[in-house]
N, C-alpha and C. Protein backbone atom coordinates (compact mmCIF):
# COMPACT_ATOMS: atom_id res chain seq x y z
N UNK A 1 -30.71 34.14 26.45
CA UNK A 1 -29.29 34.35 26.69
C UNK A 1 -28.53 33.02 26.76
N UNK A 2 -29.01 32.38 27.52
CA UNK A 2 -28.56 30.92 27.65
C UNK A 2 -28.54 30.26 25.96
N UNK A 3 -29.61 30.16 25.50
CA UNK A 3 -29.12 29.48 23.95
C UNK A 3 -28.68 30.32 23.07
N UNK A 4 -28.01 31.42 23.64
CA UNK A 4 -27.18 32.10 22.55
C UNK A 4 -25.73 31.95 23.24
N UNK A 5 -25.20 31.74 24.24
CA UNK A 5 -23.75 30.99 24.70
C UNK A 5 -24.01 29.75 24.27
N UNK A 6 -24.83 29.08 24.08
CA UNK A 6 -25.08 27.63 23.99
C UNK A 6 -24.59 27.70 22.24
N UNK A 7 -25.21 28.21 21.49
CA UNK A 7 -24.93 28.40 20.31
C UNK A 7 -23.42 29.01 20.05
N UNK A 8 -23.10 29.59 20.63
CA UNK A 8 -21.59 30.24 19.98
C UNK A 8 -20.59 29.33 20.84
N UNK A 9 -20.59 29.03 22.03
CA UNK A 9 -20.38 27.59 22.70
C UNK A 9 -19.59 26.49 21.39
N UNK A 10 -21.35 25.87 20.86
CA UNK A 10 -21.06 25.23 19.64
C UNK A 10 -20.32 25.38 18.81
N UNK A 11 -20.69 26.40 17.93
CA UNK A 11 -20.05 27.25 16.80
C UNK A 11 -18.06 26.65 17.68
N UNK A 12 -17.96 27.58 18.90
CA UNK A 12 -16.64 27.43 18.95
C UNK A 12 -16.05 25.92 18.77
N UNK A 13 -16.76 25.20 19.84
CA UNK A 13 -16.10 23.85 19.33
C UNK A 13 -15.99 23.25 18.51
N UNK A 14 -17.02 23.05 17.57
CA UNK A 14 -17.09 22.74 16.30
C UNK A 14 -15.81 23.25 15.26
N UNK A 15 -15.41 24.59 15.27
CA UNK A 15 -14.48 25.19 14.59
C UNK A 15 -12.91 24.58 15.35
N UNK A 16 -12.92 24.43 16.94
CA UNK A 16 -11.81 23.43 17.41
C UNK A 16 -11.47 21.93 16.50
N UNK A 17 -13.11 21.18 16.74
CA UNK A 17 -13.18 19.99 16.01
C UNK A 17 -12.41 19.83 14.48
N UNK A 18 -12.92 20.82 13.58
CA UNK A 18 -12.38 21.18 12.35
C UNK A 18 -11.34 21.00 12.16
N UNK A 19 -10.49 21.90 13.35
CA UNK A 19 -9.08 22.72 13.34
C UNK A 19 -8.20 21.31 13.22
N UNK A 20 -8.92 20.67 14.31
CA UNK A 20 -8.13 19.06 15.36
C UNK A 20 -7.96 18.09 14.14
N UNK A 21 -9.28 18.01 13.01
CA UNK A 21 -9.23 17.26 12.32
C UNK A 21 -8.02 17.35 11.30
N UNK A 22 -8.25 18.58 10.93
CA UNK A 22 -7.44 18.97 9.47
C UNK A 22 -5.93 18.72 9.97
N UNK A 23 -5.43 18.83 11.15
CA UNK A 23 -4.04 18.92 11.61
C UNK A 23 -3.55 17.42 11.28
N UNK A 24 -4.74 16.83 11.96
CA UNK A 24 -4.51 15.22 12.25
C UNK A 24 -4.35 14.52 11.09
N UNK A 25 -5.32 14.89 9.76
CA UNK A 25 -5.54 14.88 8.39
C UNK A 25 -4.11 14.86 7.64
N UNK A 26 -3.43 16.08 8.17
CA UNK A 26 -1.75 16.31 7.79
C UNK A 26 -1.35 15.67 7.94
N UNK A 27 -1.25 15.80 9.16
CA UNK A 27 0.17 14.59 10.17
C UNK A 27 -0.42 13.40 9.48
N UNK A 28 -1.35 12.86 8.89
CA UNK A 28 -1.45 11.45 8.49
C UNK A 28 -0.78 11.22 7.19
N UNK A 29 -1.36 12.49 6.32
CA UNK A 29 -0.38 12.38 5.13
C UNK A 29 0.63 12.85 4.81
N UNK A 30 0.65 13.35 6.05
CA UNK A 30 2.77 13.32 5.58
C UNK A 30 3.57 12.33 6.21
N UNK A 31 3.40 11.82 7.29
CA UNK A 31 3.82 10.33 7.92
C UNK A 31 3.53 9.09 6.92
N UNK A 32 2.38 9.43 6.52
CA UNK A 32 1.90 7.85 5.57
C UNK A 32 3.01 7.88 4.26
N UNK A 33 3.27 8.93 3.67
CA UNK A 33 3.45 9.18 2.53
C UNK A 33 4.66 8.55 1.83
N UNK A 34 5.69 8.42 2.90
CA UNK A 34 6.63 7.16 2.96
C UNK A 34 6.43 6.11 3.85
N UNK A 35 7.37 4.91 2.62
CA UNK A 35 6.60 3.47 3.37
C UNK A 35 7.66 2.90 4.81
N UNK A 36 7.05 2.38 5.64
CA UNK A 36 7.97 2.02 6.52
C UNK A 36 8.32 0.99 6.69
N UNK A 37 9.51 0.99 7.17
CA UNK A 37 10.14 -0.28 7.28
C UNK A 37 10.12 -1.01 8.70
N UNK A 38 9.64 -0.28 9.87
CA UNK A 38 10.13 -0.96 10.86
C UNK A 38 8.97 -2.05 11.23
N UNK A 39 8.10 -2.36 10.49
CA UNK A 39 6.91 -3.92 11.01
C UNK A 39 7.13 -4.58 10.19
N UNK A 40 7.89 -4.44 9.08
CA UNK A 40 8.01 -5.24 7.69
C UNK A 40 9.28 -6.39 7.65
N UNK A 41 9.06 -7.82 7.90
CA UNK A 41 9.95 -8.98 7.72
C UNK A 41 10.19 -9.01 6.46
N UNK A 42 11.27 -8.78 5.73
CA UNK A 42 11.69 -9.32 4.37
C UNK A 42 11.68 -10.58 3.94
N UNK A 43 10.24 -11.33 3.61
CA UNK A 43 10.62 -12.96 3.81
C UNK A 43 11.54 -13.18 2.37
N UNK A 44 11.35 -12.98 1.20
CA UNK A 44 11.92 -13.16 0.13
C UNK A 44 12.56 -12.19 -0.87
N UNK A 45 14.01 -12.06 -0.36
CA UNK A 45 14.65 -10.86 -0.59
C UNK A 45 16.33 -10.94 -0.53
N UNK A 46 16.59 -10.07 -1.09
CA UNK A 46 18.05 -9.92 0.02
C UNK A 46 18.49 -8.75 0.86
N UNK A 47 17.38 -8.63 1.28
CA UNK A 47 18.04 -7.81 2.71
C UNK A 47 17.80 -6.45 2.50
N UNK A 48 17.20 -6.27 1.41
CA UNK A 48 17.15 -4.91 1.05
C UNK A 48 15.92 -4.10 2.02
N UNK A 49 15.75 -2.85 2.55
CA UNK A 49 14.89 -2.50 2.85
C UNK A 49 14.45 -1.14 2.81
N UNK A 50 12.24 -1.22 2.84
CA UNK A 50 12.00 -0.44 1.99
C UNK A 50 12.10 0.84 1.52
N UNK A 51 13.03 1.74 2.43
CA UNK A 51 13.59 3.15 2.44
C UNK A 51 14.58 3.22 1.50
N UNK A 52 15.39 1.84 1.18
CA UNK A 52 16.26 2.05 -0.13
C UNK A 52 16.04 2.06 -1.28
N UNK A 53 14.42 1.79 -1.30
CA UNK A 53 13.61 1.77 -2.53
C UNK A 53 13.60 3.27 -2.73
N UNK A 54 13.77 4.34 -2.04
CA UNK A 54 13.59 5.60 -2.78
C UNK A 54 14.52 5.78 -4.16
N UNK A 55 14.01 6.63 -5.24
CA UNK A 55 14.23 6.71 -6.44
C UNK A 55 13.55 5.82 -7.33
N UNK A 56 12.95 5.07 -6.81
CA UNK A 56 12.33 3.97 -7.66
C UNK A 56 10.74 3.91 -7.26
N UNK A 57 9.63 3.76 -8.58
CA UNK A 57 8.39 4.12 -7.98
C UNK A 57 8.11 2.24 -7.09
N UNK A 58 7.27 2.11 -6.60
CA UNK A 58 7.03 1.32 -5.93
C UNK A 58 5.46 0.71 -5.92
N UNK A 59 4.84 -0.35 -6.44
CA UNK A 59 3.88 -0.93 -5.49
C UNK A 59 3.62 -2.15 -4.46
N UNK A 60 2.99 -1.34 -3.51
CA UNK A 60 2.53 -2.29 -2.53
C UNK A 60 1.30 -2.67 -2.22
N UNK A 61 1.71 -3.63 -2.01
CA UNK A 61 0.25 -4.48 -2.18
C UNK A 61 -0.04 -5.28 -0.68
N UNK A 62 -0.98 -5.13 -0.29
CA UNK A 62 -1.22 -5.62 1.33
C UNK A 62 -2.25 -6.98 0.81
N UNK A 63 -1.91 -7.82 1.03
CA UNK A 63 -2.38 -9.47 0.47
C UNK A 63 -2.47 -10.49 2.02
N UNK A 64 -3.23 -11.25 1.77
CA UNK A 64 -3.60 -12.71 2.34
C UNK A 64 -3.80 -13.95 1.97
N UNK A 65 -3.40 -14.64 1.86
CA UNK A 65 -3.54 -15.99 1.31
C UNK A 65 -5.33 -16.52 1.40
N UNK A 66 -5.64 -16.41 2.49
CA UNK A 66 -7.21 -16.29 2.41
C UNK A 66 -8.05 -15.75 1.62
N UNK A 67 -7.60 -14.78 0.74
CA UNK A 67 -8.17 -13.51 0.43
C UNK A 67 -8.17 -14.38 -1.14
N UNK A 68 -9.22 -14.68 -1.71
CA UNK A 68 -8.97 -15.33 -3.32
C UNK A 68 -9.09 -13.84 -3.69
N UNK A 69 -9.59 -12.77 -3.95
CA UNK A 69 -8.80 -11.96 -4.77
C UNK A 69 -7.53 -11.52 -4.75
N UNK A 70 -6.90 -11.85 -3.47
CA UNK A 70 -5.34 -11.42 -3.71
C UNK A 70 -4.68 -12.35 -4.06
N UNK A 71 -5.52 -13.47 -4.29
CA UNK A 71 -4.14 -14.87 -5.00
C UNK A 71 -4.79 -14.82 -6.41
N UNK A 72 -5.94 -14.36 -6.63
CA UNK A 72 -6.15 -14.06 -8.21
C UNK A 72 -5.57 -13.04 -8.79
N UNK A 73 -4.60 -11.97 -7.94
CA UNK A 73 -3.84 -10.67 -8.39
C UNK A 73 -2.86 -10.72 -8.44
N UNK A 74 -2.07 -11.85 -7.77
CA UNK A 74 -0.96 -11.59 -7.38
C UNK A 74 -0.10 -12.33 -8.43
N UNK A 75 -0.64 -12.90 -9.64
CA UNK A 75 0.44 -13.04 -10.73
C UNK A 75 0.52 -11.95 -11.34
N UNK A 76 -0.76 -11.03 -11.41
CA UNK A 76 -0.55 -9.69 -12.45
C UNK A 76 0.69 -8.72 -11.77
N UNK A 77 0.76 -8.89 -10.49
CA UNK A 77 1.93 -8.46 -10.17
C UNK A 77 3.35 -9.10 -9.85
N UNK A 78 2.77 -10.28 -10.37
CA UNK A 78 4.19 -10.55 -10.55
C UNK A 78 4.70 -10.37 -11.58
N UNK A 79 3.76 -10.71 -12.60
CA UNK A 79 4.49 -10.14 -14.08
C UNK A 79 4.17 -8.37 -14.16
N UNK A 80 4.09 -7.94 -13.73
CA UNK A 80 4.71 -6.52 -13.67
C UNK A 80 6.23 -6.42 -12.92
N UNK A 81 6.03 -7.55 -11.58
CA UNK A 81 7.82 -7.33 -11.31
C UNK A 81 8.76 -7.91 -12.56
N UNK A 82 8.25 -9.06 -12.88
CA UNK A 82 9.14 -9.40 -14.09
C UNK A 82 9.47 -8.88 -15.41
N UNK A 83 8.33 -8.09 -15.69
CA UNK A 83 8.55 -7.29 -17.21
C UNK A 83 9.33 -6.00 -16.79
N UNK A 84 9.22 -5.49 -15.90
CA UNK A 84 9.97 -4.39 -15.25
C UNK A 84 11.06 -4.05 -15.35
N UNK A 85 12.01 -4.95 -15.29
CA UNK A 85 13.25 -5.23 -15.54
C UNK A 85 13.85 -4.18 -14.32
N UNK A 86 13.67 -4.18 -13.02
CA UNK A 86 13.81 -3.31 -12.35
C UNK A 86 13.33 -1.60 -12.38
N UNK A 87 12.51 -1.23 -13.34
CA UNK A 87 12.02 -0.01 -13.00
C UNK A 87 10.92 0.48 -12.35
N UNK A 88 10.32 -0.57 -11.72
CA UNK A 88 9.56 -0.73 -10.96
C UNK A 88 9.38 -1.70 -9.43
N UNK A 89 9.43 -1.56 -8.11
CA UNK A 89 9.74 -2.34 -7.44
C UNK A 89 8.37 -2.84 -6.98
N UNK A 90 8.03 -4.24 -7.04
CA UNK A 90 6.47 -4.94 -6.52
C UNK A 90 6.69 -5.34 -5.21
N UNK A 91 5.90 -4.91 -4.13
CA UNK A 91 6.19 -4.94 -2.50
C UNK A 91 4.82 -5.92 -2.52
N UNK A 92 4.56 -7.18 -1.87
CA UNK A 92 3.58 -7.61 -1.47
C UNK A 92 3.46 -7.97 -0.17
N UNK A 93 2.92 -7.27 0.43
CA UNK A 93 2.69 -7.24 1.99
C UNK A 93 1.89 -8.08 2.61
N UNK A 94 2.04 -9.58 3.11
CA UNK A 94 0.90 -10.35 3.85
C UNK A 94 0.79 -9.69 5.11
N UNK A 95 -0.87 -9.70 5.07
CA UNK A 95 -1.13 -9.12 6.75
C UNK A 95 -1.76 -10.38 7.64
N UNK A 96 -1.54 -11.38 7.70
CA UNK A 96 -2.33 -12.11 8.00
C UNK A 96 -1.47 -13.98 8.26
N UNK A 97 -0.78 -13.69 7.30
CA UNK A 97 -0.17 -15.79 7.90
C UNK A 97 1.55 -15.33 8.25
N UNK A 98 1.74 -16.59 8.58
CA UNK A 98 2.71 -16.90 9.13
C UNK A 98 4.10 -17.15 8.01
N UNK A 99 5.43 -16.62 8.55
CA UNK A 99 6.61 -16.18 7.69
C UNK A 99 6.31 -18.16 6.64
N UNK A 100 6.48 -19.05 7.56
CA UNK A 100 6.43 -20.59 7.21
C UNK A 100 5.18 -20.63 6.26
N UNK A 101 3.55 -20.53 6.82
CA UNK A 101 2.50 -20.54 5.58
C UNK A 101 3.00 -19.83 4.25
N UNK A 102 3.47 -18.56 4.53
CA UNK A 102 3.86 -17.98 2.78
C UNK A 102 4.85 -18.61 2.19
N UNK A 103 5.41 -19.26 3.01
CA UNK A 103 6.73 -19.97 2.08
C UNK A 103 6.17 -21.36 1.42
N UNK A 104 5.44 -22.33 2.36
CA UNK A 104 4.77 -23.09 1.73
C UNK A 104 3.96 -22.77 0.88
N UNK A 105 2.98 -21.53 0.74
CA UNK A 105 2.32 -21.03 -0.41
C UNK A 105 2.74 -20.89 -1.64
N UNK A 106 4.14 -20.24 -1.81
CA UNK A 106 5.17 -20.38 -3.08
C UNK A 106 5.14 -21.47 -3.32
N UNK A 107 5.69 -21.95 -2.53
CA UNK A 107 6.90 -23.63 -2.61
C UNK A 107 7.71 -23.54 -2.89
N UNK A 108 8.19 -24.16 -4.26
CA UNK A 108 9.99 -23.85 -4.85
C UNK A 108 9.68 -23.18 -5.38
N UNK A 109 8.94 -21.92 -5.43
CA UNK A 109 9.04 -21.03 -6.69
C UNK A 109 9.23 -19.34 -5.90
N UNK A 110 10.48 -18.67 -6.77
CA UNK A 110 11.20 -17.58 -5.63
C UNK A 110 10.50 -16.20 -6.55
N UNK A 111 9.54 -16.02 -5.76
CA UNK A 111 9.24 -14.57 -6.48
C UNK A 111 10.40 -13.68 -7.10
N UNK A 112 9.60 -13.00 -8.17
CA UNK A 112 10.41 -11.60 -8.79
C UNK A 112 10.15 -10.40 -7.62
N UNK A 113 8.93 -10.41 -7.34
CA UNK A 113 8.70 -9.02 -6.28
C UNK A 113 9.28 -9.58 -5.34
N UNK A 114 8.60 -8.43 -4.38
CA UNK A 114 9.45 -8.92 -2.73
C UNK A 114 7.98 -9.33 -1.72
N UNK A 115 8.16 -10.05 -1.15
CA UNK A 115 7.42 -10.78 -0.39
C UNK A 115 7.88 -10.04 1.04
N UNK A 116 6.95 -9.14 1.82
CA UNK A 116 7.09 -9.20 3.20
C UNK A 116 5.97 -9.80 4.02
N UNK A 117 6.43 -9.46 5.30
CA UNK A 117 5.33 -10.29 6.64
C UNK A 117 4.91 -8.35 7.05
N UNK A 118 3.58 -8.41 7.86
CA UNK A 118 3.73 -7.20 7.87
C UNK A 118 2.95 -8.03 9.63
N UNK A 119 3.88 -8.74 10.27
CA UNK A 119 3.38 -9.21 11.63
C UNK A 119 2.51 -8.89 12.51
N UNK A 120 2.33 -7.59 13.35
CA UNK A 120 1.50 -7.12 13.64
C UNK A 120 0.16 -6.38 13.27
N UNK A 121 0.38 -6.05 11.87
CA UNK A 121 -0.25 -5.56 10.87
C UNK A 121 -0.74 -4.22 11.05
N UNK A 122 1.13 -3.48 12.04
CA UNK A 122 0.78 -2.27 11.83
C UNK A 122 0.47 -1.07 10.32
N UNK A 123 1.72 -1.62 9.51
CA UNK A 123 1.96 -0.56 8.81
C UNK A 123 0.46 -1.28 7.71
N UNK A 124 -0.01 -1.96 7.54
CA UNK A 124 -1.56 -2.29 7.03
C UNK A 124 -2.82 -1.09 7.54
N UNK A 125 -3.14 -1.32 9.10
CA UNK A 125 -3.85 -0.46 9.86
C UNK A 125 -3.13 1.44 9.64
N UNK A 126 -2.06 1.26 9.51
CA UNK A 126 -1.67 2.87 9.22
C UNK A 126 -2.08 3.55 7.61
N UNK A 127 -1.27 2.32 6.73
CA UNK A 127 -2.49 2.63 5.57
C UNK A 127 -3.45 2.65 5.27
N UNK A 128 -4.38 1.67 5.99
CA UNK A 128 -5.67 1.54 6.16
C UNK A 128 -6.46 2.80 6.23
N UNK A 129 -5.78 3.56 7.49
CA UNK A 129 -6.10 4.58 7.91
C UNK A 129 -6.03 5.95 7.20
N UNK A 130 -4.75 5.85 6.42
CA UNK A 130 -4.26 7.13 5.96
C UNK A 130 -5.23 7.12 4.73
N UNK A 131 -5.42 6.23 3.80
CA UNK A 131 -5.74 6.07 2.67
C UNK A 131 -7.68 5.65 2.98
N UNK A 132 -8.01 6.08 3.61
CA UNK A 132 -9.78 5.88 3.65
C UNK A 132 -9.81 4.47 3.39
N UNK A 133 -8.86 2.88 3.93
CA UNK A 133 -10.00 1.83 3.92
C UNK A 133 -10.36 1.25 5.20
N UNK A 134 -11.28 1.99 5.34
CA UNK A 134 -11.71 2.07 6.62
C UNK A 134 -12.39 0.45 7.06
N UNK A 135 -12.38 -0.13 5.72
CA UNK A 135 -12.88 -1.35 6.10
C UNK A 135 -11.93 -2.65 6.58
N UNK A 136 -10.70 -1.93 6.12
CA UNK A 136 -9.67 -2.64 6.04
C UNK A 136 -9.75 -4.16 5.27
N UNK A 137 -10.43 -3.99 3.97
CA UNK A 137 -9.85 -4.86 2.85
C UNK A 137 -8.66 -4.98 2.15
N UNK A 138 -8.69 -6.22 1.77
CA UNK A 138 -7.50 -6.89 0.81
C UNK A 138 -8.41 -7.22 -0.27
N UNK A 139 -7.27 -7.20 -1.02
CA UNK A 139 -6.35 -6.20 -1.22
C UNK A 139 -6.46 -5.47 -1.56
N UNK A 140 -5.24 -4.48 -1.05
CA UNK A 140 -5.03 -2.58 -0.98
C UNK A 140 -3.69 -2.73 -1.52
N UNK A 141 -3.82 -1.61 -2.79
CA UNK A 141 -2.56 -1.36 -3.43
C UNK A 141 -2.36 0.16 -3.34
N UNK A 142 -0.86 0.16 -3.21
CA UNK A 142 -0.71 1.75 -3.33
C UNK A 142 0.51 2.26 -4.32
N UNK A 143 0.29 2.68 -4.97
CA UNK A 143 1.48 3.41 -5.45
C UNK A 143 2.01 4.38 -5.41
N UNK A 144 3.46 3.88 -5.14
CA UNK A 144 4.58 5.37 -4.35
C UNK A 144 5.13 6.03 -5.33
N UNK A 145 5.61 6.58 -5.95
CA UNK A 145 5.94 7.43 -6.88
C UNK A 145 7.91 7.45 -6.43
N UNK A 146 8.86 7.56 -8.04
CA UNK A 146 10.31 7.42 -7.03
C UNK A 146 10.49 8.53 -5.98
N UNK A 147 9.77 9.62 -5.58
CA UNK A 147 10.19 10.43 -4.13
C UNK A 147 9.29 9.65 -3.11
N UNK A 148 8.61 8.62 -3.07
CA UNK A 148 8.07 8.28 -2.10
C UNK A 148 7.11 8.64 -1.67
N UNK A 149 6.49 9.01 -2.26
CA UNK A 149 5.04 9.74 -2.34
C UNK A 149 3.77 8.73 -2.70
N UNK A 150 2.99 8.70 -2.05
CA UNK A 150 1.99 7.76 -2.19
C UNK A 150 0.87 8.56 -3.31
N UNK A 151 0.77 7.96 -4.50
CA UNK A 151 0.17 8.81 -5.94
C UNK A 151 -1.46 8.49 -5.75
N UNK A 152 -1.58 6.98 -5.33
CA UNK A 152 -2.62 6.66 -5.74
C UNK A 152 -2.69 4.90 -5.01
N UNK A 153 -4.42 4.81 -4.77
CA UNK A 153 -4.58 3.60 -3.93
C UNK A 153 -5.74 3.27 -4.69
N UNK A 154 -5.83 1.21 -3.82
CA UNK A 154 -7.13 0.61 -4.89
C UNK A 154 -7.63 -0.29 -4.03
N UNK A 155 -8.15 0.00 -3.83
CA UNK A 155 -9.28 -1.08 -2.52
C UNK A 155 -10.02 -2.32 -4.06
N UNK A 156 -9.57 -3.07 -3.32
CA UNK A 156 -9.91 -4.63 -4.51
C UNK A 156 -9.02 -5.00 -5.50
N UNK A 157 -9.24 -5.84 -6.25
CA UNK A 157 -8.44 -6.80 -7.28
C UNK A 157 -8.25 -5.64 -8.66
N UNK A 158 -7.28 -6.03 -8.90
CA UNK A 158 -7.09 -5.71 -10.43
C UNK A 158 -7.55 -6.81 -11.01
N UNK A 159 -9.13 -6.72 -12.42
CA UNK A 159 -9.12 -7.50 -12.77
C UNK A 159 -8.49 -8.04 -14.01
N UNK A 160 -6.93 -7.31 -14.63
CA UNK A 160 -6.48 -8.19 -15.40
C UNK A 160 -4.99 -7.49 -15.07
N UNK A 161 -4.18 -8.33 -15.73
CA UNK A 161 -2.45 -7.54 -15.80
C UNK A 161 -3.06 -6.19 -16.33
N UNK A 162 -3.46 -6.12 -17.91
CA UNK A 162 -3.46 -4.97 -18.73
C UNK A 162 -4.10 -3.48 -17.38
N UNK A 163 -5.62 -4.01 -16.58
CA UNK A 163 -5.49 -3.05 -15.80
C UNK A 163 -4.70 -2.38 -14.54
N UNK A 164 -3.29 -3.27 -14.58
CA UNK A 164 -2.84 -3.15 -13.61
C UNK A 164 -1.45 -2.25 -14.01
N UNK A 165 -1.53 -2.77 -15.75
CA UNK A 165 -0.34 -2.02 -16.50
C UNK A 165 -0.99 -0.67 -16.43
N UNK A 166 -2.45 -0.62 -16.85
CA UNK A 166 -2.63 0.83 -17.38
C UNK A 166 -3.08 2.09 -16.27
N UNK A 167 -3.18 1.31 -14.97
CA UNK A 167 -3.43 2.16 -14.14
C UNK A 167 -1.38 3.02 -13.34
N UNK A 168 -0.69 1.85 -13.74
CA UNK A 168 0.86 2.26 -13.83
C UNK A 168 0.71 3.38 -14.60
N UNK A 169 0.58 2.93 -16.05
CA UNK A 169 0.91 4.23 -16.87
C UNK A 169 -0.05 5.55 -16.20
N UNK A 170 -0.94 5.56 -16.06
CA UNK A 170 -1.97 6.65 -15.88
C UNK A 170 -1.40 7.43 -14.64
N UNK A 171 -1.10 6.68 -13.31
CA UNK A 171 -0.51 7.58 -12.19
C UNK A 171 1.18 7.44 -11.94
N UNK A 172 1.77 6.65 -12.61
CA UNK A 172 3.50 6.77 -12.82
C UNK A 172 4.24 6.95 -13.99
N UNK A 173 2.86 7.06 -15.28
CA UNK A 173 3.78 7.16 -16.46
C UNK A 173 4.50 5.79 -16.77
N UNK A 174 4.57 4.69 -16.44
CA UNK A 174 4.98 3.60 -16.84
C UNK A 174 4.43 2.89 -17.49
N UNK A 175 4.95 2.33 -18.80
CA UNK A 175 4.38 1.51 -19.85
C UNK A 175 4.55 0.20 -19.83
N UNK A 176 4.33 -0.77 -20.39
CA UNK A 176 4.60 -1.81 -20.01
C UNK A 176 5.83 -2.16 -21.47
N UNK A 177 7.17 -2.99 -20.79
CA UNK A 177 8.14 -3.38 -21.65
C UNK A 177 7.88 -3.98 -23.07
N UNK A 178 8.31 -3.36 -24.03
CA UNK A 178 8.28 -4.02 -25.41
C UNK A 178 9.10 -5.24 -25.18
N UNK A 179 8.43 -6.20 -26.02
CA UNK A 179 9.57 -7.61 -26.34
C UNK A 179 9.63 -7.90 -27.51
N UNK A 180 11.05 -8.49 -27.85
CA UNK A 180 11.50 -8.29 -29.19
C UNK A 180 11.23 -9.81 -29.67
């Protein structure tokens, strides 16, 4: 008698556990699903912020200066902000140095994307979370789709522009600009 309450006992909690998960599962992806603005310093910008990016698809990219694959990526996205000609907005998110280190990291040279600080490195740990990198590597790219919808994520480097164009086209339909 005893290991048969013991057993349905189980059974019940287990089916609680489930219930708790799948809710929590939601609430993650529908909170994650737009990007937020309130941990995000605009270091190189004008002022724009990232909720006005709706209508426009978006990637973000969570980067470190430490991180040699995110300084080996981070021209392929820049020339995606630059060939873009605005139909695409490039968010690069440092989780890790200081507003002064990234500026000395540029130097005189003023990005096409947008450069934020992501200071506490909440909205990093929230994607982290929402999006399975549980390891919390850099770089993590995500792409938002123009309703703000998070389409698709990439734990590691893009290893060339072309895969960084063709994974655009594949989950936003974006090609990369003809030049005349």
């Amino acid at each position: 008698m005893v290991s048969r309450m013991s057993r349905k006992a189980f059974v019940t909690l287990a089916i609680v556990i489930i219930a708790v998960g799948a809710i929590v599962g939601i609430a993650l992806s529908r909170n994650s699903s737009n990007p937020s603005d309130s941990t995000l310093s605009i270091i190189t910008w004008n002022g724009t912020s990232l909720s006005e990016l709706q209508g426009t698809p978006v990637v973000l990219n969570f980067w470190s200066i430490s991180c040699i694959w995110c300084r080996y990526q981070l021209p392929f996205l820049e020339a995606v902000a630059l060939q873009s000609e605005g139909e695409i907005k490039v968010v690069a998110i440092n989780t890790a140095d200081s507003a002064s280190r990234i500026q000395t990291f540029f130097g005189d040279y003023e990005p096409a994307m947008t450069i934020a600080l992501d200071k506490n490195q909440e909205a990093f740990a929230h994607y982290s979370l929402a999006y399975n990198n549980t390891r919390a590597s850099t770089p993590f790219t995500l792409f938002v789709d123009s309703e703000g919808m998070v389409q698709y994520t990439r734990i590691g480097a893009f290893p060339s522009e072309a895969a960084l164009w063709a994974t655009l086209h594949d989950i936003l339909g974006i090609t990369v600009p003809q030049t005349s």
